[in-house]
C-alpha atoms as a PDB file:
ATOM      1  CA  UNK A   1       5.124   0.736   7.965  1.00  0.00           C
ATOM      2  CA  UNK A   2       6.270  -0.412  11.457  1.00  0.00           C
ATOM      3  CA  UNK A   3       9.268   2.314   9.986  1.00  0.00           C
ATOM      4  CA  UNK A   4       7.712   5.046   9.113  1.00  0.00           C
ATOM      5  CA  UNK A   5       6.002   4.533  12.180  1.00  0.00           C
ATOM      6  CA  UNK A   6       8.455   4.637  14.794  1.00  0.00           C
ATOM      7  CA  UNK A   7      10.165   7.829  12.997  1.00  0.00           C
ATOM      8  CA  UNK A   8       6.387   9.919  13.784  1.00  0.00           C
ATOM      9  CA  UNK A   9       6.716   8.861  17.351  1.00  0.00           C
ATOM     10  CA  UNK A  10       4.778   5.236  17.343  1.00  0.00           C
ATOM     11  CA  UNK A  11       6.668   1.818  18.795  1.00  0.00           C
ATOM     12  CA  UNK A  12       7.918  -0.492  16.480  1.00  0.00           C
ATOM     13  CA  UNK A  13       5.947  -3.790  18.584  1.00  0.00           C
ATOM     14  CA  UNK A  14       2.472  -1.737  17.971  1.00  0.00           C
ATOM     15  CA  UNK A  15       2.744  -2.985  14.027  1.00  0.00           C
ATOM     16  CA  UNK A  16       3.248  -6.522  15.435  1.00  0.00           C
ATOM     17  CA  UNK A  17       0.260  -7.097  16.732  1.00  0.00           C
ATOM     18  CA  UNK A  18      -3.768  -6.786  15.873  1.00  0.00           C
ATOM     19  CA  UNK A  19      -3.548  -2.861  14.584  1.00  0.00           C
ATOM     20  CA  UNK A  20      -0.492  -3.807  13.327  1.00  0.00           C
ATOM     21  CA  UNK A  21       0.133  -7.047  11.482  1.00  0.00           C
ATOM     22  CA  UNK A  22      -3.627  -7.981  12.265  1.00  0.00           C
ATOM     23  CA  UNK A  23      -5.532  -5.610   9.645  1.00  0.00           C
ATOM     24  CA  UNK A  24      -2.725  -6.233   7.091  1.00  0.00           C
ATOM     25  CA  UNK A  25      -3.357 -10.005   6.902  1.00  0.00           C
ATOM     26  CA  UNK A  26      -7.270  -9.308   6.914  1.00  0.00           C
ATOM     27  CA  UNK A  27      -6.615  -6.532   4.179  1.00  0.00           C
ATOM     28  CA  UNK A  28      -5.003  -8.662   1.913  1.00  0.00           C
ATOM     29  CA  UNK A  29      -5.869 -12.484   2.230  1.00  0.00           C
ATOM     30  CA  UNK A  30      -9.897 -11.680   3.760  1.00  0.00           C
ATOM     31  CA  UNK A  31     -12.414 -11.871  -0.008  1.00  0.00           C
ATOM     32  CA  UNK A  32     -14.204  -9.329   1.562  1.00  0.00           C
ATOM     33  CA  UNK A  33     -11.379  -6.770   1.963  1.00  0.00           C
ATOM     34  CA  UNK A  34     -12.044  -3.612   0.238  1.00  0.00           C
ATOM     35  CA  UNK A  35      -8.308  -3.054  -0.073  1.00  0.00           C
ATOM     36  CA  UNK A  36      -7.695  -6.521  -1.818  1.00  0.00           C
ATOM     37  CA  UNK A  37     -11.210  -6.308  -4.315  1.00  0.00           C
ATOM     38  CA  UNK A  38     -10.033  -3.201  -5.235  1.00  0.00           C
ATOM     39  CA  UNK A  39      -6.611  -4.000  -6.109  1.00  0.00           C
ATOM     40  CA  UNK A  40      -7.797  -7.396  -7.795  1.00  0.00           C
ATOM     41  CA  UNK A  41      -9.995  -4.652 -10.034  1.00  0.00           C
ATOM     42  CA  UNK A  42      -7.276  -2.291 -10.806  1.00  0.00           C
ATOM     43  CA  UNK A  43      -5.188  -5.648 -11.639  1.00  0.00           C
ATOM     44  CA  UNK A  44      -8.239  -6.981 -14.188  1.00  0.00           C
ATOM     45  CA  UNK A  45      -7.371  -3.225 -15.853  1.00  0.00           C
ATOM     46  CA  UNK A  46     -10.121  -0.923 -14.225  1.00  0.00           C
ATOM     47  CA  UNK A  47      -9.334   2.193 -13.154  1.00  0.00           C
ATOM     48  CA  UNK A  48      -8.934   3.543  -9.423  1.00  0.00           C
ATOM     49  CA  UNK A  49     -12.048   5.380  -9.865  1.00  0.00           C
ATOM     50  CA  UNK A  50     -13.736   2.561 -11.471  1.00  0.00           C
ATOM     51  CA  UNK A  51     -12.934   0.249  -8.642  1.00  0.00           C
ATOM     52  CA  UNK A  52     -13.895   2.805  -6.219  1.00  0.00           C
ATOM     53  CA  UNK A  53     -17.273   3.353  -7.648  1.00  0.00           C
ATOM     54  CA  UNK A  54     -18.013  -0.575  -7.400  1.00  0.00           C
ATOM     55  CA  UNK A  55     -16.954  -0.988  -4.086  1.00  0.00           C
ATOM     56  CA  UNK A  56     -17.626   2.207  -2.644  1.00  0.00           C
ATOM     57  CA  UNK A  57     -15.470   3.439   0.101  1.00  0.00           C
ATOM     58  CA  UNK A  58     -11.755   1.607  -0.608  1.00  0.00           C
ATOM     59  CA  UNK A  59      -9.079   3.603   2.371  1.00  0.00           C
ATOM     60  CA  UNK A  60      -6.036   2.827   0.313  1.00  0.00           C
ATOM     61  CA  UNK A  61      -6.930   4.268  -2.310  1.00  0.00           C
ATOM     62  CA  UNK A  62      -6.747   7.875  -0.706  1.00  0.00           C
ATOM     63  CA  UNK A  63      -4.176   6.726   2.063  1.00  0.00           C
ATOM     64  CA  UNK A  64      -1.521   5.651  -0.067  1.00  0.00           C
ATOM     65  CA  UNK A  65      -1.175   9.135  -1.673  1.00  0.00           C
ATOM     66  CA  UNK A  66      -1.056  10.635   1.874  1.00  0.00           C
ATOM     67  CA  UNK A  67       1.019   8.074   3.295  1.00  0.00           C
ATOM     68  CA  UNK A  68       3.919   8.704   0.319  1.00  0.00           C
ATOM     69  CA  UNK A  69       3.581  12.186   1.457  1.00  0.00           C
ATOM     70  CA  UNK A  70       4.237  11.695   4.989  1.00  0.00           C
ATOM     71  CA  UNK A  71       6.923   9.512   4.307  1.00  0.00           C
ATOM     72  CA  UNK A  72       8.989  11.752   1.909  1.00  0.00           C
ATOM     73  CA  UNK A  73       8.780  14.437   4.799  1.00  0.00           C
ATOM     74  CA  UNK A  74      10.104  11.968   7.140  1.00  0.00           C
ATOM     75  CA  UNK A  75      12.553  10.710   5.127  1.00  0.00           C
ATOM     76  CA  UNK A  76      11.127   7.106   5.202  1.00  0.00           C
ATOM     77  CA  UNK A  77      11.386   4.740   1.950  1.00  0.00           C
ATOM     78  CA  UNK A  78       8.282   3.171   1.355  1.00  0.00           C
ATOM     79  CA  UNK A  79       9.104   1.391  -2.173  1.00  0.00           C
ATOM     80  CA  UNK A  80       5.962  -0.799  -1.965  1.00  0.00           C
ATOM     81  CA  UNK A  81       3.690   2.334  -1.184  1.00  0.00           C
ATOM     82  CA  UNK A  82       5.721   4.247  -3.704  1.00  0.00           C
ATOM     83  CA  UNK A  83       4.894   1.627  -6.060  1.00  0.00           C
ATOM     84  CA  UNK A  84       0.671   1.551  -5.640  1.00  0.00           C
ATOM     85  CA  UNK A  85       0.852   5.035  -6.047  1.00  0.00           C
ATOM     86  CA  UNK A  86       2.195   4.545  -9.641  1.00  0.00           C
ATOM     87  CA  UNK A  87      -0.176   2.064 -10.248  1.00  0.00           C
ATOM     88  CA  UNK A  88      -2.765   4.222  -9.053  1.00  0.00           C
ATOM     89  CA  UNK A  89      -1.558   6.509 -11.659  1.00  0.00           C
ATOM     90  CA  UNK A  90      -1.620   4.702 -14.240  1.00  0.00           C
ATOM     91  CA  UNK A  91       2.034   2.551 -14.429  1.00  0.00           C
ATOM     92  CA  UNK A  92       1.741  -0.246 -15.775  1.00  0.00           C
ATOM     93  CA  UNK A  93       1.735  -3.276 -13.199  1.00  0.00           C
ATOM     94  CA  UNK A  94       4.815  -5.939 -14.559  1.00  0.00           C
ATOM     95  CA  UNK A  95       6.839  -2.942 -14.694  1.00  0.00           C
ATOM     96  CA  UNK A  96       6.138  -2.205 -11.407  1.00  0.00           C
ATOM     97  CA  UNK A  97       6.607  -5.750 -10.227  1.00  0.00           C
ATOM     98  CA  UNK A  98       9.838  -6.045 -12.502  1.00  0.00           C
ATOM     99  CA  UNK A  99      11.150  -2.268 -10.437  1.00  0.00           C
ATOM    100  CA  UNK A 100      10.543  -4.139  -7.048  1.00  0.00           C
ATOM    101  CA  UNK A 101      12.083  -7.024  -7.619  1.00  0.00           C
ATOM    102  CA  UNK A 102      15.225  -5.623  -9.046  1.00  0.00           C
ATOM    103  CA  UNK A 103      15.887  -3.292  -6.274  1.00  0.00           C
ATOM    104  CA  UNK A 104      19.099  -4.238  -3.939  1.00  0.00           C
ATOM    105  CA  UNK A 105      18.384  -6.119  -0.787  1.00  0.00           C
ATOM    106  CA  UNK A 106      18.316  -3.590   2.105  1.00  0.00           C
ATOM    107  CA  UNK A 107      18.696  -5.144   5.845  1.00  0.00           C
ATOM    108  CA  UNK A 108      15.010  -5.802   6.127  1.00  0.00           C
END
């Protein structure tokens, strides 16, 4: 993110602190995250519109579509956004897991 970020004009130490870092670790270790129930649904084998319509609002689930978008025009790889977009539609989850961990180490 901290990327993709910098190449649309934002500083790299922004995504190190509270906006940054902050709401990631709340998104996906708080119980109450949106974000997280909704991927622990989609996991459990509901759909993306299933999980949505239990939770209600869930801002990944219409951000990560926008955000692969962005970062194809920038020329930004995102392989972990890439990847919840398959899931969201409809690849199968080890697969996905298996693709990511098989990809060659970059610098990062």
């Amino acid at each position: 993110m901290a990327r993709l970020g910098e190449a649309c004009g934002g500083r790299a130490e922004t995504f190190s602190g509270l906006a940054g870092m902050g709401d990631l670790m709340v998104t996906c270790w708080s119980r109450q995250g949106r974000n997280r129930r909704a991927g622990e649904l989609i996991a459990q084998g509901a759909t993306p519109e299933e999980a949505a319509a239990e939770i209600g609002t869930v801002e990944g689930l219409t951000t990560a579509p926008v955000l692969r978008e962005l970062s194809h025009r920038v020329g930004i790889e995102l392989p972990i956004t890439e990847g919840v977009c398959h899931v969201l539609d409809g690849q199968d989850l080890h697969d996905l897991a298996a693709k990511l961990m098989g990809r060659q180490p970059t610098r990062e």
